[in-house]
C-alpha atoms as a PDB file:
ATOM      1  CA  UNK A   1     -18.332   7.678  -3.884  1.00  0.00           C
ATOM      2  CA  UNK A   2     -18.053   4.220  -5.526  1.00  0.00           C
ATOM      3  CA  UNK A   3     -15.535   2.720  -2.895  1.00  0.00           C
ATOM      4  CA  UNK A   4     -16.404   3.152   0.729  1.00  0.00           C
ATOM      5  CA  UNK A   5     -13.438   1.389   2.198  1.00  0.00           C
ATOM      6  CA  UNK A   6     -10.273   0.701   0.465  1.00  0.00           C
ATOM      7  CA  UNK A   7      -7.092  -0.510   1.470  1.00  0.00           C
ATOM      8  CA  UNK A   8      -4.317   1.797   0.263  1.00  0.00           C
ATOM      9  CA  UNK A   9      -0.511  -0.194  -1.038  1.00  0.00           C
ATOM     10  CA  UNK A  10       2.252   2.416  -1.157  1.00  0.00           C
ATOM     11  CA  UNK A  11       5.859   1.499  -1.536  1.00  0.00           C
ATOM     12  CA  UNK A  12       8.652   2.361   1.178  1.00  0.00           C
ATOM     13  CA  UNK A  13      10.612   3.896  -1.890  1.00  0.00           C
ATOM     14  CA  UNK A  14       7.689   6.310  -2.171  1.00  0.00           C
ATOM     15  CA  UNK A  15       8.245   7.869   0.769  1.00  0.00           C
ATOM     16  CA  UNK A  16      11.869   8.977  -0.076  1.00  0.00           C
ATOM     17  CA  UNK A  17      10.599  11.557  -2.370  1.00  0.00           C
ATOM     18  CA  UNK A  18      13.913  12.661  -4.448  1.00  0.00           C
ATOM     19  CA  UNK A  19      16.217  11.265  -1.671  1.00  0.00           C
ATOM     20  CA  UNK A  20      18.273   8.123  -2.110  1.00  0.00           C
ATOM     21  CA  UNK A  21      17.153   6.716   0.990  1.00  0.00           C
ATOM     22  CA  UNK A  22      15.067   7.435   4.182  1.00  0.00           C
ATOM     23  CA  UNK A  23      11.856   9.562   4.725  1.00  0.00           C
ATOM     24  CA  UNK A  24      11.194  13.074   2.924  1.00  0.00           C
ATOM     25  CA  UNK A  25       9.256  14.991   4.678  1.00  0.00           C
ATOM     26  CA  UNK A  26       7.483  17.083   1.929  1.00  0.00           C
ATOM     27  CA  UNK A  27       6.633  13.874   0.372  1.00  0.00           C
ATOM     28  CA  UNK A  28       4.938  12.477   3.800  1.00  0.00           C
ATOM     29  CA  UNK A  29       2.744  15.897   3.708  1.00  0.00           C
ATOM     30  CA  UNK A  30       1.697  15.211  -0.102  1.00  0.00           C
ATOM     31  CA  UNK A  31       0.637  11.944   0.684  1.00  0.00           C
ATOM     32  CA  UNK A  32      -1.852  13.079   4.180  1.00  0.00           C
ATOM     33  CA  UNK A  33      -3.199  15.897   2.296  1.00  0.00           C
ATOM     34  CA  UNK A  34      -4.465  13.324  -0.895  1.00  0.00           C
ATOM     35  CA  UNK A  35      -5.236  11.084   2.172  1.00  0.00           C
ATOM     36  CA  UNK A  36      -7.166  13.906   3.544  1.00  0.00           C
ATOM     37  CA  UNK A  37      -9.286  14.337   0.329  1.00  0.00           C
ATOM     38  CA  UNK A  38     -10.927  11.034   0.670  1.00  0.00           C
ATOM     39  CA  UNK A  39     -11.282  10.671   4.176  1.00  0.00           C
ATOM     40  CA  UNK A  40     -13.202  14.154   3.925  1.00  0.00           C
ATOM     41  CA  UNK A  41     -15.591  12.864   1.415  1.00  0.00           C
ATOM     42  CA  UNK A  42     -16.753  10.187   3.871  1.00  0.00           C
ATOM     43  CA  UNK A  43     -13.981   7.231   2.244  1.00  0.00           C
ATOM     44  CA  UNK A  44     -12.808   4.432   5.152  1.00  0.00           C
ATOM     45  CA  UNK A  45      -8.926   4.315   4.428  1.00  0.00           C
ATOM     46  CA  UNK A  46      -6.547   1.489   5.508  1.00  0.00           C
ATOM     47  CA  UNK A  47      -3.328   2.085   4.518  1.00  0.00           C
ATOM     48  CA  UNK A  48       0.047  -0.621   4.182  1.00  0.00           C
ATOM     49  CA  UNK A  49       3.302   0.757   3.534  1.00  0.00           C
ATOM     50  CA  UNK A  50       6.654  -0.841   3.220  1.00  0.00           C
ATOM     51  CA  UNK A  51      10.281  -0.742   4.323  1.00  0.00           C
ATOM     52  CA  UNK A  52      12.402  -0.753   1.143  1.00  0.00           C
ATOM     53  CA  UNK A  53      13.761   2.940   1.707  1.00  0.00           C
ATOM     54  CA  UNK A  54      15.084   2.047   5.255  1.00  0.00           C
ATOM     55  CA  UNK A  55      15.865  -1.861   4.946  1.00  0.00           C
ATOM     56  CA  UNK A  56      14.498  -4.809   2.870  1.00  0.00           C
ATOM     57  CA  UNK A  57      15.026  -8.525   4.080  1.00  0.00           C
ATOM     58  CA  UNK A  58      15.899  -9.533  -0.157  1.00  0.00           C
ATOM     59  CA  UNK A  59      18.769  -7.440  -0.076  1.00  0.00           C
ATOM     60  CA  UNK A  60      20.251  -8.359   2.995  1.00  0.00           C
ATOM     61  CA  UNK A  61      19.486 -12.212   2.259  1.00  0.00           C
ATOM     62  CA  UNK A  62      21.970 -11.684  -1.242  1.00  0.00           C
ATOM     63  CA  UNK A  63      24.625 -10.548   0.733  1.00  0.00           C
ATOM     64  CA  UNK A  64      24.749 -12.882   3.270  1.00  0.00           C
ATOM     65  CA  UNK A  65      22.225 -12.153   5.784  1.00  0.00           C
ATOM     66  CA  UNK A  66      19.965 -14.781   7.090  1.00  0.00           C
ATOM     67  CA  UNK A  67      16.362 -14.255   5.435  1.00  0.00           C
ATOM     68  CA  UNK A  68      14.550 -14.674   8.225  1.00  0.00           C
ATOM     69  CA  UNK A  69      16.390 -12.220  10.221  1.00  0.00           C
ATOM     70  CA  UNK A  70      16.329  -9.641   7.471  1.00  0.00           C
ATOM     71  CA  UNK A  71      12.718  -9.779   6.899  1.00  0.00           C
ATOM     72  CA  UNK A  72      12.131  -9.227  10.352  1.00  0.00           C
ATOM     73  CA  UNK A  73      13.829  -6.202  10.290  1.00  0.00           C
ATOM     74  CA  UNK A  74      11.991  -5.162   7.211  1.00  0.00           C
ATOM     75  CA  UNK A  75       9.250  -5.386   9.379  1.00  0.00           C
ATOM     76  CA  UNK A  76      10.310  -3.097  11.637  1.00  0.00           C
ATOM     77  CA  UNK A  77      11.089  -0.756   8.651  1.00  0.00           C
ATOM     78  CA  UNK A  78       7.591  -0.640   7.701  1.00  0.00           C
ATOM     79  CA  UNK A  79       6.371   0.588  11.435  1.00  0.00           C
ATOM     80  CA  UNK A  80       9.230   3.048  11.125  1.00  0.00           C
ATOM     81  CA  UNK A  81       6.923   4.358   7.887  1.00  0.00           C
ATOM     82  CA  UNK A  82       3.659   3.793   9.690  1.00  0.00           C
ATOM     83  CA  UNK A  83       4.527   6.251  12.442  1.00  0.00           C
ATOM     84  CA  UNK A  84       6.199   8.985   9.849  1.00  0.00           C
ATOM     85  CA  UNK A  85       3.079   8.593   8.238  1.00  0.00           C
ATOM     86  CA  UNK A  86       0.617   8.464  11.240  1.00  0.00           C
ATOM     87  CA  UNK A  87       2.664  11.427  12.195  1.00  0.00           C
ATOM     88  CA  UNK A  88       2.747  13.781   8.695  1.00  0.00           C
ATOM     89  CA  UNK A  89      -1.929  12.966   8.909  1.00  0.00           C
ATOM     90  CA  UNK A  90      -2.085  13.910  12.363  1.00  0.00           C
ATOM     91  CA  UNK A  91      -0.386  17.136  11.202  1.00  0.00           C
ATOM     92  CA  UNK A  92      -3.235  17.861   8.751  1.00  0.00           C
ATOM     93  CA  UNK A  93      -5.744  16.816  10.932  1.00  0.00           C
ATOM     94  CA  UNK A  94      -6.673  13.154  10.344  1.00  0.00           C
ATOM     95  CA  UNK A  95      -7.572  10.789  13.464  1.00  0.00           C
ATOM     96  CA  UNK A  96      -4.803   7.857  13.013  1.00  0.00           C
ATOM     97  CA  UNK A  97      -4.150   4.438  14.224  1.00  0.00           C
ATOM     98  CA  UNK A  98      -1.099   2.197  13.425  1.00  0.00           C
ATOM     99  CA  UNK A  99      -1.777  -1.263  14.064  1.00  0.00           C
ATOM    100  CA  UNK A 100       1.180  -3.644  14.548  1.00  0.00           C
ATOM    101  CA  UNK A 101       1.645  -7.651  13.335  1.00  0.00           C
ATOM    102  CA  UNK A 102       4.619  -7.315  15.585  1.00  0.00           C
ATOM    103  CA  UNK A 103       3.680  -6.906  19.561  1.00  0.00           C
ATOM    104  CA  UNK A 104       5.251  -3.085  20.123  1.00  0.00           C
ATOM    105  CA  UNK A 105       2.539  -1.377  22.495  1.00  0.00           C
ATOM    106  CA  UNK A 106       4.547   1.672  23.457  1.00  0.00           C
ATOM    107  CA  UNK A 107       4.378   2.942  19.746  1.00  0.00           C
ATOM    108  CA  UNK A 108       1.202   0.650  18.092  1.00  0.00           C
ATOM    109  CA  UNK A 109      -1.586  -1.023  19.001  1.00  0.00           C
ATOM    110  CA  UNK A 110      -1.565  -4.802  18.118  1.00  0.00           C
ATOM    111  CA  UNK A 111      -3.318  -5.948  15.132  1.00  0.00           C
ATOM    112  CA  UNK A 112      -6.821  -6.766  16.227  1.00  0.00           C
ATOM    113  CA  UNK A 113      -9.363  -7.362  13.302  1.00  0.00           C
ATOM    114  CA  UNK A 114     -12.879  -6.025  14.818  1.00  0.00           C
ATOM    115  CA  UNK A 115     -10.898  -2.798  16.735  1.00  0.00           C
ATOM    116  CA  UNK A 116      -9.518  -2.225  13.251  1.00  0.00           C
ATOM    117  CA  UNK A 117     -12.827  -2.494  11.810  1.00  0.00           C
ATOM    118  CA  UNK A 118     -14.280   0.080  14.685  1.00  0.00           C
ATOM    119  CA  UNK A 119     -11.474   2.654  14.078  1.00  0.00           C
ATOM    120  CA  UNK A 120     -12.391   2.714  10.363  1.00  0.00           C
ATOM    121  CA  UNK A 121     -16.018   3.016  11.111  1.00  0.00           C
ATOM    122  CA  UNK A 122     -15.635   6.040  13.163  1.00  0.00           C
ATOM    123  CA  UNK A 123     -13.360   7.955  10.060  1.00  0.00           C
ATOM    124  CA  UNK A 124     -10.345   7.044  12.041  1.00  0.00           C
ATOM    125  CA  UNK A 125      -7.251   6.144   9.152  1.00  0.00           C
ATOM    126  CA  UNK A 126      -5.386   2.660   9.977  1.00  0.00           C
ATOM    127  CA  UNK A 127      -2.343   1.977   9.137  1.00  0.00           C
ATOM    128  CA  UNK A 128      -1.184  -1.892   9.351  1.00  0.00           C
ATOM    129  CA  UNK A 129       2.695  -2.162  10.113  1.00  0.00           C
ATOM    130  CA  UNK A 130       5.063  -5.109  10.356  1.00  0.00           C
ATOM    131  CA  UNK A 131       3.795  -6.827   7.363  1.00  0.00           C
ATOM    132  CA  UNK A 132       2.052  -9.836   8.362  1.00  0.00           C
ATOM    133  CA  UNK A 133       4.404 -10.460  10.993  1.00  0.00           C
ATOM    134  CA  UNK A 134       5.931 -13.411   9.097  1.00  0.00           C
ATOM    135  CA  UNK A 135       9.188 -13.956   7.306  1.00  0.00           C
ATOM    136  CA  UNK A 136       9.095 -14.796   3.244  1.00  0.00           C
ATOM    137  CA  UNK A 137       5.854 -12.994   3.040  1.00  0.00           C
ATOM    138  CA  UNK A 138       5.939  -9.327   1.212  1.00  0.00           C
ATOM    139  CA  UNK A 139       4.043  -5.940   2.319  1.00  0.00           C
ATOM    140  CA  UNK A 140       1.889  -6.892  -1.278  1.00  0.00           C
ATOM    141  CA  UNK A 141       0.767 -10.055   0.699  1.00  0.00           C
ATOM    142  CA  UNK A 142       0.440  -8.453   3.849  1.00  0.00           C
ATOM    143  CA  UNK A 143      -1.745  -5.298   2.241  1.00  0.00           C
ATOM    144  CA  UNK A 144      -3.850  -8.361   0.366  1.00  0.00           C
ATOM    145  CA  UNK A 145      -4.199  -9.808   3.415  1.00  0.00           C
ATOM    146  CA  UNK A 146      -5.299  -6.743   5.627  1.00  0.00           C
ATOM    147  CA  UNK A 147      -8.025  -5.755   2.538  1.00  0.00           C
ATOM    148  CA  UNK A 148      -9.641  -8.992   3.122  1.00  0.00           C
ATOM    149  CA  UNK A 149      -9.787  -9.461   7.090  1.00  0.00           C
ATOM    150  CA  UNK A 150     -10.842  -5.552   7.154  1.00  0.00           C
ATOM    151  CA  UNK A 151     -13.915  -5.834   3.968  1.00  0.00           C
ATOM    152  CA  UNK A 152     -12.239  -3.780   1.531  1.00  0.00           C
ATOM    153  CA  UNK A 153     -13.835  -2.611  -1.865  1.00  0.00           C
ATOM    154  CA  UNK A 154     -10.523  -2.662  -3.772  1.00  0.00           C
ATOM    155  CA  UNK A 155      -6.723  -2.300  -2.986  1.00  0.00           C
ATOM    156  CA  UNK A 156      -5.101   0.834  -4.627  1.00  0.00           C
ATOM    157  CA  UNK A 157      -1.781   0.337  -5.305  1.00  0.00           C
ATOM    158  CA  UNK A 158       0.637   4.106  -5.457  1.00  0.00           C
ATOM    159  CA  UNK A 159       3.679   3.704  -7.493  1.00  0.00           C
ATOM    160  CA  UNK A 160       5.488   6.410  -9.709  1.00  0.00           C
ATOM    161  CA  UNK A 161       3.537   5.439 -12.572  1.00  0.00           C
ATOM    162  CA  UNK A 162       0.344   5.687 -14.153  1.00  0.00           C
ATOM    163  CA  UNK A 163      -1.061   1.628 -14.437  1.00  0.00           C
ATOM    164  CA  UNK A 164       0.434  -1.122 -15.687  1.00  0.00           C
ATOM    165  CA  UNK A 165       2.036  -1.271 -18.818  1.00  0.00           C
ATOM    166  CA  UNK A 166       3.874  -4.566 -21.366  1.00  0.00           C
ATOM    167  CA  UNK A 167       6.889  -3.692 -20.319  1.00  0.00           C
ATOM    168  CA  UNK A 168       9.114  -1.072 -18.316  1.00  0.00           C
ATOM    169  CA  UNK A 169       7.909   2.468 -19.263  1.00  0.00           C
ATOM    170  CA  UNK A 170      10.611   4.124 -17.469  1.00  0.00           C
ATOM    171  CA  UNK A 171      13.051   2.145 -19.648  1.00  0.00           C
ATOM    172  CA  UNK A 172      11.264   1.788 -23.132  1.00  0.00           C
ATOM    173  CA  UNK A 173       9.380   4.369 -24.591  1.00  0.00           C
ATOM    174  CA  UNK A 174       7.513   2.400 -26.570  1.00  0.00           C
ATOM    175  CA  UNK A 175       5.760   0.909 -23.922  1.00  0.00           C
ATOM    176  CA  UNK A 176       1.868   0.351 -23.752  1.00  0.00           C
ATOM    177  CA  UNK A 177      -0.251   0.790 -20.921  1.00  0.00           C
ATOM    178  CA  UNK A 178      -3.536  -0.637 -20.341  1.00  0.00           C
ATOM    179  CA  UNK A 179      -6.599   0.298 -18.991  1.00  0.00           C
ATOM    180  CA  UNK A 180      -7.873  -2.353 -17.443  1.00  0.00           C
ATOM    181  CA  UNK A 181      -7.101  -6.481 -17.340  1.00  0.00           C
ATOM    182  CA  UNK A 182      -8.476  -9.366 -15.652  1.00  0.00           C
ATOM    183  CA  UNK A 183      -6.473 -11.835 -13.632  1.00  0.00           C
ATOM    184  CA  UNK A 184      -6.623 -13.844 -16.018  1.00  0.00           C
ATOM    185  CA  UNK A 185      -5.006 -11.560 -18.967  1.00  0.00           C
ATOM    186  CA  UNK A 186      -2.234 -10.465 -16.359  1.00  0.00           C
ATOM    187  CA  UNK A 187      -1.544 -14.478 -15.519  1.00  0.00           C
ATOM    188  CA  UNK A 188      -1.276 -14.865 -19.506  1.00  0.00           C
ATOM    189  CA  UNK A 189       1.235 -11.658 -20.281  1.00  0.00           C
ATOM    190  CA  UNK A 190       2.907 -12.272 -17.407  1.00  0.00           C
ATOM    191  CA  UNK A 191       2.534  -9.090 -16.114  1.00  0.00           C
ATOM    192  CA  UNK A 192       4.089  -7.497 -12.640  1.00  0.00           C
ATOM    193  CA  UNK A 193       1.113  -6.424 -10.671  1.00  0.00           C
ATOM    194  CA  UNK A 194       2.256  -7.900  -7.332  1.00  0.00           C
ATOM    195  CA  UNK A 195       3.928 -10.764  -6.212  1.00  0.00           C
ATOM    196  CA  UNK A 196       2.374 -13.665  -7.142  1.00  0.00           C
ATOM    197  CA  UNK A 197       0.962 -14.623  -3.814  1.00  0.00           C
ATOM    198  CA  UNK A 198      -0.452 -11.666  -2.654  1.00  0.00           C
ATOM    199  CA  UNK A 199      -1.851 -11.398  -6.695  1.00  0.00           C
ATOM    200  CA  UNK A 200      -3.099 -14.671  -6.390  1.00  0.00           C
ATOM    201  CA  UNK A 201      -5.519 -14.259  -2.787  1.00  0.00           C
ATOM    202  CA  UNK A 202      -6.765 -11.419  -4.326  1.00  0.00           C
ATOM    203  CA  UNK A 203      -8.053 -13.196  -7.619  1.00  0.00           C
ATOM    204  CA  UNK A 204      -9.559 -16.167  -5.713  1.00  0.00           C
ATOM    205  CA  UNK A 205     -11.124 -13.526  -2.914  1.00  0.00           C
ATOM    206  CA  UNK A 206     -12.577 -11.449  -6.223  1.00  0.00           C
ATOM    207  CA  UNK A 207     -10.652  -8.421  -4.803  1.00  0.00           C
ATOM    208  CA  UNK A 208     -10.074  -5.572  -7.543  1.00  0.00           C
ATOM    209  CA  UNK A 209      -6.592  -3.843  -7.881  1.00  0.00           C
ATOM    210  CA  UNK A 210      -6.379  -0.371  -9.700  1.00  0.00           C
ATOM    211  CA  UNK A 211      -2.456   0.306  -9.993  1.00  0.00           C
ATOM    212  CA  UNK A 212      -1.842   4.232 -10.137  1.00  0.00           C
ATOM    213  CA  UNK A 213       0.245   7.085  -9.746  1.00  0.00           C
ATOM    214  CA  UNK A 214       0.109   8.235  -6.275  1.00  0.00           C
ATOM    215  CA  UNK A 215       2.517  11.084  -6.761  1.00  0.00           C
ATOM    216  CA  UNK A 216      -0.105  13.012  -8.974  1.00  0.00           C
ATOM    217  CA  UNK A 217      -2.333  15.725  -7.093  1.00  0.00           C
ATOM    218  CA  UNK A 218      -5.982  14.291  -7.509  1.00  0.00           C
ATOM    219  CA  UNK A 219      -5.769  11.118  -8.690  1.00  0.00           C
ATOM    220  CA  UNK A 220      -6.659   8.845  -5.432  1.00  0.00           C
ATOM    221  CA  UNK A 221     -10.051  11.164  -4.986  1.00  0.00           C
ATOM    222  CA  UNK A 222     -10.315  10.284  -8.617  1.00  0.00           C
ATOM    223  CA  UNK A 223     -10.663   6.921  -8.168  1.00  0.00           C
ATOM    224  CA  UNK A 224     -12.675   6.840  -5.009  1.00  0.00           C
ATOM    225  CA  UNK A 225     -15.414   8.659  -7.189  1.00  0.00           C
ATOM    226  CA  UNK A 226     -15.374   6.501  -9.791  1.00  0.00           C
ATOM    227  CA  UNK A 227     -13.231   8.204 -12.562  1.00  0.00           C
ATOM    228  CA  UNK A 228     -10.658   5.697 -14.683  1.00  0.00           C
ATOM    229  CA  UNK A 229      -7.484   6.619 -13.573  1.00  0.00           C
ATOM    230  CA  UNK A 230      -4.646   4.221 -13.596  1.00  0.00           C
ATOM    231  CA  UNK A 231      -5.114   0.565 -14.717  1.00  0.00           C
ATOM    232  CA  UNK A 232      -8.150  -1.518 -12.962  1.00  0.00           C
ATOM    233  CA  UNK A 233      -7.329  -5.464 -12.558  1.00  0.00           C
ATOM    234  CA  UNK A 234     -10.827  -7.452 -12.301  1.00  0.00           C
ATOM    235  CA  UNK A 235     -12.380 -10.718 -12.678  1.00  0.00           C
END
């Protein structure tokens, strides 16, 4: 295995599967059996998820809402996620904790660094909900964050496509996708990898991203072996 802990990034719209909003269930059960293949194999996973398919603080800021309020109640989107989640692993079998930034101890434990640590050493799957527990910061910085505290090999980020490209690929089909870039290269292009604070703690704490399709059968035990799937950001 050439990662033995990694911190995995999926997006809150991932979880609504062909839906328009909310949680699909069939989705959730894709996602703990690919889970289920590394954790098998002897992988430590950490897992961040956000809110955007039940609330996100951006879009209720443009239309009036106070930020602050509104990412607080992303927050609590993205523990919403952490249980469906915790819930859809348990299902196939997978020992799961959901740690909370937030103080909610009838449904998570709080966020404690060294108990997170334990759980992972005994095979257990964390998941870290309510972001970082801070307004104006995103679940990219609060995933970025977690990696670090927790000594994670590399953050793999699950979107809908298969690494970064120079522009949209879902929009132009002449798009090109690369294999791998440095932090540098994806500061030059101005490339969307994350946003740029969460991008920028993981250059200066030498943290590797590998963006990837998370919705393909295989591909996160791909990585975790060592195979070239999706595009790797490195110093």
């Amino acid at each position: 295995m050439k990662y033995k802990r990694i911190l995995l990034k999926l997006s809150g719209e991932a979880l609504m599967g062909n839906r328009q909003y909310g949680i699909d269930n069939e989705r959730l059960k894709e996602y703990a059996l690919e889970i289920k293949k590394v954790v098998d194999k002897g992988c430590e996973v950490a897992i961040v998820i956000g809110g955007g398919n039940i609330f996100r603080g951006l879009a209720g800021a443009a239309k009036g809402m106070d930020r602050v309020q509104g990412d607080y109640m992303g927050m609590l989107a993205t523990v919403i996620n952490g249980m469906a989640l915790q819930g859809a692993m348990e299902d196939a079998g997978i020992y799961t904790r959901l740690q909370s930034a937030i103080e909610m101890d009838k449904v998570a434990e709080p966020f404690i660094k060294r108990k997170a640590v334990r759980h992972l050493e005994k095979g257990r799957v964390v998941i870290f909900g309510a972001g970082t527990g801070n307004p104006y910061f995103t679940t990219d910085t609060a995933a970025t964050l977690r990696a670090i505290e927790i000594g994670a090999d590399v953050i793999l980020k699950g979107t809908r496509v298969d690494g970064i490209y120079d522009m949209d690929p879902e929009k132009n089909e002449n798009a090109v996708k690369f294999n791998s870039l440095t932090f540098e290269e994806v500061f030059e292009k101005g490339l969307k990898v994350m946003d740029m604070t969460a991008f920028t703690l993981s250059h200066e704490n030498k943290l590797p991203i590998i963006v990837f399709d998370m919705n393909k059968e295989g591909n996160l035990l791909k990585i975790v072996e060592g195979k070239e799937i999706g595009t790797l950001v490195n110093l």
